[in-house]
N, C-alpha and C. Protein backbone atom coordinates (compact mmCIF):
# COMPACT_ATOMS: atom_id res chain seq x y z
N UNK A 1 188.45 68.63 63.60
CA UNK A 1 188.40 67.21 63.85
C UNK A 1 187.80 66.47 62.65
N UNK A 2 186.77 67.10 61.91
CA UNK A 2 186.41 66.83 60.59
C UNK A 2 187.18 66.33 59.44
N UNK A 3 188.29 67.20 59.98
CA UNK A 3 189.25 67.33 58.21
C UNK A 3 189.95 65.98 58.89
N UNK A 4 190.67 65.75 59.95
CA UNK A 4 191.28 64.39 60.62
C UNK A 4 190.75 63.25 60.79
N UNK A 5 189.66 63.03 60.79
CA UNK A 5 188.31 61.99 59.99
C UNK A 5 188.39 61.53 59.07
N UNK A 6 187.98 62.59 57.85
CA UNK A 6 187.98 63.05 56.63
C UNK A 6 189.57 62.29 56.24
N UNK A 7 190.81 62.13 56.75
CA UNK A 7 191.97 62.22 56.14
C UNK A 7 192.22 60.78 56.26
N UNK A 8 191.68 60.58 58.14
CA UNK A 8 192.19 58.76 58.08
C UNK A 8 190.76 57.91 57.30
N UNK A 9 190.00 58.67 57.13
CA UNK A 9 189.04 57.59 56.30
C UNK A 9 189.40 57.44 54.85
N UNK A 10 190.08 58.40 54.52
CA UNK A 10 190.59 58.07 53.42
C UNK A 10 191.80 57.15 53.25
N UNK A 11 192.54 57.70 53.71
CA UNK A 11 193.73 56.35 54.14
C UNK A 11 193.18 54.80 53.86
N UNK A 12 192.26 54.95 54.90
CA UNK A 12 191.42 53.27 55.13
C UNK A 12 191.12 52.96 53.98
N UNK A 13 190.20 54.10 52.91
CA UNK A 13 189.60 53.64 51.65
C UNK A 13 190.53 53.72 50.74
N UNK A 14 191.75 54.04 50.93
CA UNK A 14 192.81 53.81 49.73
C UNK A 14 194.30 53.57 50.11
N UNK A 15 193.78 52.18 50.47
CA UNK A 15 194.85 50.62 50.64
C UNK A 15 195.54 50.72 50.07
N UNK A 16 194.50 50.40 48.61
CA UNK A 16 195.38 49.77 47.51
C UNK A 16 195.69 50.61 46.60
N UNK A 17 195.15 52.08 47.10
CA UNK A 17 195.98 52.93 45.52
C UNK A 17 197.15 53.57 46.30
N UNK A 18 198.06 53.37 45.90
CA UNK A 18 199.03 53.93 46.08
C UNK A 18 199.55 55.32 45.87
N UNK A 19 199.08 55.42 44.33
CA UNK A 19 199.07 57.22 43.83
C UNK A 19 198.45 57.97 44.55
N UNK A 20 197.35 57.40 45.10
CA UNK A 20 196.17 58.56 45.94
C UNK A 20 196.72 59.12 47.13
N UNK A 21 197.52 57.81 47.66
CA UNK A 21 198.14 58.11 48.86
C UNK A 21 199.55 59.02 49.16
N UNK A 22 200.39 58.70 47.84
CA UNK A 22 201.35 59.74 47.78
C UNK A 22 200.65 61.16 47.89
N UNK A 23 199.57 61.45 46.85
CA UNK A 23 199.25 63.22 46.76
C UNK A 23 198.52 63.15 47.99
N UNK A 24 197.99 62.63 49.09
CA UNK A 24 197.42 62.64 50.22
C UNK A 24 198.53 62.66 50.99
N UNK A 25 199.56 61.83 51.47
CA UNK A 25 200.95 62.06 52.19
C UNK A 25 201.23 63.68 51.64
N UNK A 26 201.89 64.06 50.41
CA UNK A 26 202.69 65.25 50.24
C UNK A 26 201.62 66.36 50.42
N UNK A 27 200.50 66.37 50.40
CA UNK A 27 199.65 67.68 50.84
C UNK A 27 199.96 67.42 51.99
N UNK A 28 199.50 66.60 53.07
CA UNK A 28 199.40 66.62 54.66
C UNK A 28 200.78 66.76 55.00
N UNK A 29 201.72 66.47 54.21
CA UNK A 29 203.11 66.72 54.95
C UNK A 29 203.48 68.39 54.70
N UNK A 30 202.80 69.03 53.59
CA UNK A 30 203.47 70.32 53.01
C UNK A 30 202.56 71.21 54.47
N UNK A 31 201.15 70.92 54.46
CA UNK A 31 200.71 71.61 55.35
C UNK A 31 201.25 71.41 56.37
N UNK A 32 201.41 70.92 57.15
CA UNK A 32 202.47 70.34 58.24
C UNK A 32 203.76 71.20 58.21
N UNK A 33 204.75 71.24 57.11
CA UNK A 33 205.09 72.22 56.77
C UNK A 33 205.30 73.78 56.74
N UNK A 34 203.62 74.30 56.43
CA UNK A 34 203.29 75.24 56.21
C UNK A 34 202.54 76.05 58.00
N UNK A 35 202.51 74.75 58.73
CA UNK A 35 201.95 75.20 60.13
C UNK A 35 202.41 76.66 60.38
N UNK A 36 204.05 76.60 60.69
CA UNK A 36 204.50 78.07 61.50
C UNK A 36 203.76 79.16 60.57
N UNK A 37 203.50 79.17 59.22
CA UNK A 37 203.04 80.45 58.72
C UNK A 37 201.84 80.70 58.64
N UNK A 38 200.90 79.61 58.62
CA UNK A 38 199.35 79.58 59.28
C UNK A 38 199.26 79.72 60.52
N UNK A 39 200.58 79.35 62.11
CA UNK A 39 199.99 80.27 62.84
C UNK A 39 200.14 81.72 63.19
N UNK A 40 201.38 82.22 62.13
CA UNK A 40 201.82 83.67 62.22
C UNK A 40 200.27 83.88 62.09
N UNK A 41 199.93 84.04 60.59
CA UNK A 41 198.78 84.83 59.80
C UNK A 41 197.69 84.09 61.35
N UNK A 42 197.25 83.38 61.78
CA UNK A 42 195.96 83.20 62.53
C UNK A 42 196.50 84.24 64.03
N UNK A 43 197.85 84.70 64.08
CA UNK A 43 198.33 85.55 65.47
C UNK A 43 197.80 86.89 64.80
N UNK A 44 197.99 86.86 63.54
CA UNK A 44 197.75 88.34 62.94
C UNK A 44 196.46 88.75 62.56
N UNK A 45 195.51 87.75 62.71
CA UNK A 45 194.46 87.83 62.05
C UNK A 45 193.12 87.04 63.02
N UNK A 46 193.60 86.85 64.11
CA UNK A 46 192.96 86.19 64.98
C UNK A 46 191.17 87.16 65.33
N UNK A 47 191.34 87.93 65.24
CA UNK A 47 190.03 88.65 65.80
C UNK A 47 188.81 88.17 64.67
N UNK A 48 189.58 88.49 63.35
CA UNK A 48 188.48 88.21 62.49
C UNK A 48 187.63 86.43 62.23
N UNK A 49 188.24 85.72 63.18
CA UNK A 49 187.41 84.50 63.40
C UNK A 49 187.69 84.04 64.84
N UNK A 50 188.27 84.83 65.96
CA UNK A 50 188.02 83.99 67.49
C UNK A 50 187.50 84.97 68.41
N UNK A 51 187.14 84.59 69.24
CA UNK A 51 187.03 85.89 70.57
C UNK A 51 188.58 85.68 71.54
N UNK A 52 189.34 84.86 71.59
CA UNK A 52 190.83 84.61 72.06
C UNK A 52 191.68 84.41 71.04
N UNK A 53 192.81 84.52 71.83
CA UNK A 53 194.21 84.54 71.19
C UNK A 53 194.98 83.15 71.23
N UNK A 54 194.62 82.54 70.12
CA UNK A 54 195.41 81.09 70.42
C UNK A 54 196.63 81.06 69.95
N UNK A 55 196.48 81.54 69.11
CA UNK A 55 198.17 81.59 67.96
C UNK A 55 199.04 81.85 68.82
N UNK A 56 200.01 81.35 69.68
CA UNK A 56 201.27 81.61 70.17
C UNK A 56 202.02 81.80 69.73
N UNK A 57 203.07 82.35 70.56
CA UNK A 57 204.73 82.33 69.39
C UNK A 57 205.22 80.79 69.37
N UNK A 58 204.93 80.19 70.16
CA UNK A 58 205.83 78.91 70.45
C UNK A 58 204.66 77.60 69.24
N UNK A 59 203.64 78.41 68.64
CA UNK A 59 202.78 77.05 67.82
C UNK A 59 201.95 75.94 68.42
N UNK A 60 201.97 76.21 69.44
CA UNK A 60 201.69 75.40 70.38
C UNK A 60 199.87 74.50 69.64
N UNK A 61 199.37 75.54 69.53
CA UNK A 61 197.52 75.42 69.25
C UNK A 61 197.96 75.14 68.14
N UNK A 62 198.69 75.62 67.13
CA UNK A 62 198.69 74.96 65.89
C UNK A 62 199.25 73.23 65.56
N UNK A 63 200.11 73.31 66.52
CA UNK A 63 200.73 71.80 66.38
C UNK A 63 199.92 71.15 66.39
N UNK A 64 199.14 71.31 68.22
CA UNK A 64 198.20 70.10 68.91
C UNK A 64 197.13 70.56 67.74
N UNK A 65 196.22 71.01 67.09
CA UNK A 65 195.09 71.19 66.66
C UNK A 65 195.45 70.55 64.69
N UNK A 66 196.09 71.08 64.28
CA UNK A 66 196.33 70.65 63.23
C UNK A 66 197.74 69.68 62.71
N UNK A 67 198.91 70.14 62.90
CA UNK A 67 199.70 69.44 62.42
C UNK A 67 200.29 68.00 63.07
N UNK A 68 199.78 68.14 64.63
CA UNK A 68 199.86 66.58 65.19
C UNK A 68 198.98 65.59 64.42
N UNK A 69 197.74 65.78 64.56
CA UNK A 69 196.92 64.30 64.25
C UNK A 69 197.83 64.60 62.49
N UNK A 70 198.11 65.52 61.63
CA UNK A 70 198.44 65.16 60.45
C UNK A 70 198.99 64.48 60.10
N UNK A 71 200.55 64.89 60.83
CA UNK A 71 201.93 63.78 61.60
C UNK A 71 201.36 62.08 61.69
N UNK A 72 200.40 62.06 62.14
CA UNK A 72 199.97 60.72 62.70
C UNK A 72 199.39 60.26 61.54
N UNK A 73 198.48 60.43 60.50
CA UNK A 73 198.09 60.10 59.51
C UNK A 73 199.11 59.97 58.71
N UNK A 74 200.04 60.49 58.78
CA UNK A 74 201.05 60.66 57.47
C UNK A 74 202.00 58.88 57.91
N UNK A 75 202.25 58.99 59.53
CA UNK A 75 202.58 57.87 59.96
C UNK A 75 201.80 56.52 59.57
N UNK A 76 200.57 56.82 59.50
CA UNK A 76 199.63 55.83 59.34
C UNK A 76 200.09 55.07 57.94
N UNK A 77 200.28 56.47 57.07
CA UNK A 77 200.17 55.88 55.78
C UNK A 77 201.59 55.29 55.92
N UNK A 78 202.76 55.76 56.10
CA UNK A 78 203.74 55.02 56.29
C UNK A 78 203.96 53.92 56.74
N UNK A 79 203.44 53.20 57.77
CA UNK A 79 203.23 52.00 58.00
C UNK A 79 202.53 51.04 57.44
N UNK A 80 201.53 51.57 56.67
CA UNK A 80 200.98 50.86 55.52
C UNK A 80 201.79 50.91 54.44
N UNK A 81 202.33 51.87 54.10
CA UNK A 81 203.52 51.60 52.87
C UNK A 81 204.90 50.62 53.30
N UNK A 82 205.16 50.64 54.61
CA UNK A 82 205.85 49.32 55.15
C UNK A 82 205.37 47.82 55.15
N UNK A 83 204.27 47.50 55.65
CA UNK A 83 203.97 46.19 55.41
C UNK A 83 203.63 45.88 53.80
N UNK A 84 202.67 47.08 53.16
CA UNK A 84 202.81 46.46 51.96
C UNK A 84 203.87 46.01 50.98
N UNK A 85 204.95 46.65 51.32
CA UNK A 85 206.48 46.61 50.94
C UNK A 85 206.80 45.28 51.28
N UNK A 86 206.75 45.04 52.44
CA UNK A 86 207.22 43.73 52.71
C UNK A 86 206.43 42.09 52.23
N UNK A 87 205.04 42.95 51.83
CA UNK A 87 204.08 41.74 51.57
C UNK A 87 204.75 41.56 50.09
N UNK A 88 205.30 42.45 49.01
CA UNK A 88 205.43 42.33 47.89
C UNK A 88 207.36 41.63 47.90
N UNK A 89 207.96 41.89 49.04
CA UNK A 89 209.22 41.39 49.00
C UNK A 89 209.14 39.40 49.33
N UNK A 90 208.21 39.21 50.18
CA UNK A 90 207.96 37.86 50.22
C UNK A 90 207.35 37.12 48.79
N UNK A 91 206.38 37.68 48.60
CA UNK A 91 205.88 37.74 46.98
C UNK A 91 207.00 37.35 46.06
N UNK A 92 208.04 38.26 46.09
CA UNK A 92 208.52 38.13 44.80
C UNK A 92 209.74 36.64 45.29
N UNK A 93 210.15 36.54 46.65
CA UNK A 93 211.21 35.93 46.89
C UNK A 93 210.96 34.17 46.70
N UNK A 94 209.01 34.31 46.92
CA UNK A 94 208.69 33.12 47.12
C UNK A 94 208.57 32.42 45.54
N UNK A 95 208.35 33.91 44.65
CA UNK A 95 208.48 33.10 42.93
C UNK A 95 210.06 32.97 42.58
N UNK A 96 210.83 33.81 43.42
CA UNK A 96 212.37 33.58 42.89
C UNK A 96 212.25 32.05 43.41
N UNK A 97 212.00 31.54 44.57
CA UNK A 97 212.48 30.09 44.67
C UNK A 97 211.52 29.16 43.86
N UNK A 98 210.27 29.36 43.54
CA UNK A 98 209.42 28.36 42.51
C UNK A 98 210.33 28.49 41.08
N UNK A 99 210.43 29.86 40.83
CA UNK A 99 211.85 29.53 39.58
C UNK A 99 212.86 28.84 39.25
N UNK A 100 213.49 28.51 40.69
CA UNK A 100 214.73 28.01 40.60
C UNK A 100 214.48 26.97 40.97
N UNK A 101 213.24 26.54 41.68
CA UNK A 101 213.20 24.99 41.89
C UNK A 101 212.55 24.66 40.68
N UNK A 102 211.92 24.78 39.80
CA UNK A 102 211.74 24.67 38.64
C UNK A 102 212.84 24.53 37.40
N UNK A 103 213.75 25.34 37.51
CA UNK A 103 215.03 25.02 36.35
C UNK A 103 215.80 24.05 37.21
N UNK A 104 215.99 23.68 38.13
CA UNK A 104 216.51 22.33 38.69
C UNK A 104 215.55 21.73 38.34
N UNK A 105 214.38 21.34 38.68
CA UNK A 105 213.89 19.96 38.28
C UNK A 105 213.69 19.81 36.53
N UNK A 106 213.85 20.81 36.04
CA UNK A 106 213.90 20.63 34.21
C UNK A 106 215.27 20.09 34.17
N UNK A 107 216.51 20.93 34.71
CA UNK A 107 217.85 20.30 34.53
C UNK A 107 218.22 18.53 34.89
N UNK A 108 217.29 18.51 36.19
CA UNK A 108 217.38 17.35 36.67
C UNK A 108 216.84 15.90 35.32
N UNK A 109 215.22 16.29 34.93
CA UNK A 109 214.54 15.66 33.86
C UNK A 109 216.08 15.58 32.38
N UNK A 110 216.51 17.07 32.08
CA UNK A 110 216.70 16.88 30.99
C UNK A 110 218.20 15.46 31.24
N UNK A 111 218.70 15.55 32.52
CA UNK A 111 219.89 14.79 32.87
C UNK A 111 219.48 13.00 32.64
N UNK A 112 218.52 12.97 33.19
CA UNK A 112 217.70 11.64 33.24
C UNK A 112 217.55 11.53 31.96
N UNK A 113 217.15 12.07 31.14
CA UNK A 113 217.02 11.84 29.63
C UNK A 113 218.21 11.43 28.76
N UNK A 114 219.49 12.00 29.04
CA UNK A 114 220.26 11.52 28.36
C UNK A 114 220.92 10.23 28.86
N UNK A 115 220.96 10.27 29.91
CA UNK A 115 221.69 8.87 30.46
C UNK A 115 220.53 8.15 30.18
């Protein structure tokens, strides 16, 4: 539950970097990834850190315990990479029209000038 803490607090603290968040997305997605073979090895290797057998064949303990909340962080960040997307598409659409209302009113001035 630590490391899923640990993952969305980071998220929170890096809004605005973007790079941080890609190598934070592609680790949490590779592990995510890598679940079915972390829970083979924890089916194979279970004694030397549990007193039970969680590792199923079906992944079950591995999903819910690790690769769900990951899933969800990875979502997190995705939805933050959506609105910020869209905050920068209004951004740019709102200087495309100060541009163009700008070379009209120069065209307009330079028209007035000659007549």
């Amino acid at each position: 539950m630590a490391l899923h803490a640990l993952c969305f607090a980071t998220i929170l603290l890096t809004r605005k970097y973007t790079n941080i968040q890609i190598v934070l997305f592609c680790t949490l997605s590779g592990i995510a990834l890598l679940s079915e073979r972390i829970n083979k090895l924890g089916a194979k290797h279970w004694r030397l850190f549990s007193s039970e057998q969680y590792f199923d064949s079906y992944g079950l303990f591995i999903m819910v315990i690790l690769s769900g909340p990951m899933m969800v962080n990875c979502l997190i960040l995705v939805i933050i990479w959506l609105i910020e997307a869209g905050q920068l598409l209004i951004k740019t659409k709102r200087r495309q029209l100060l541009h163009l209302k700008d070379e009209s009113q120069t065209e307009t001035d330079k028209k007035d000038k000659t007549e």
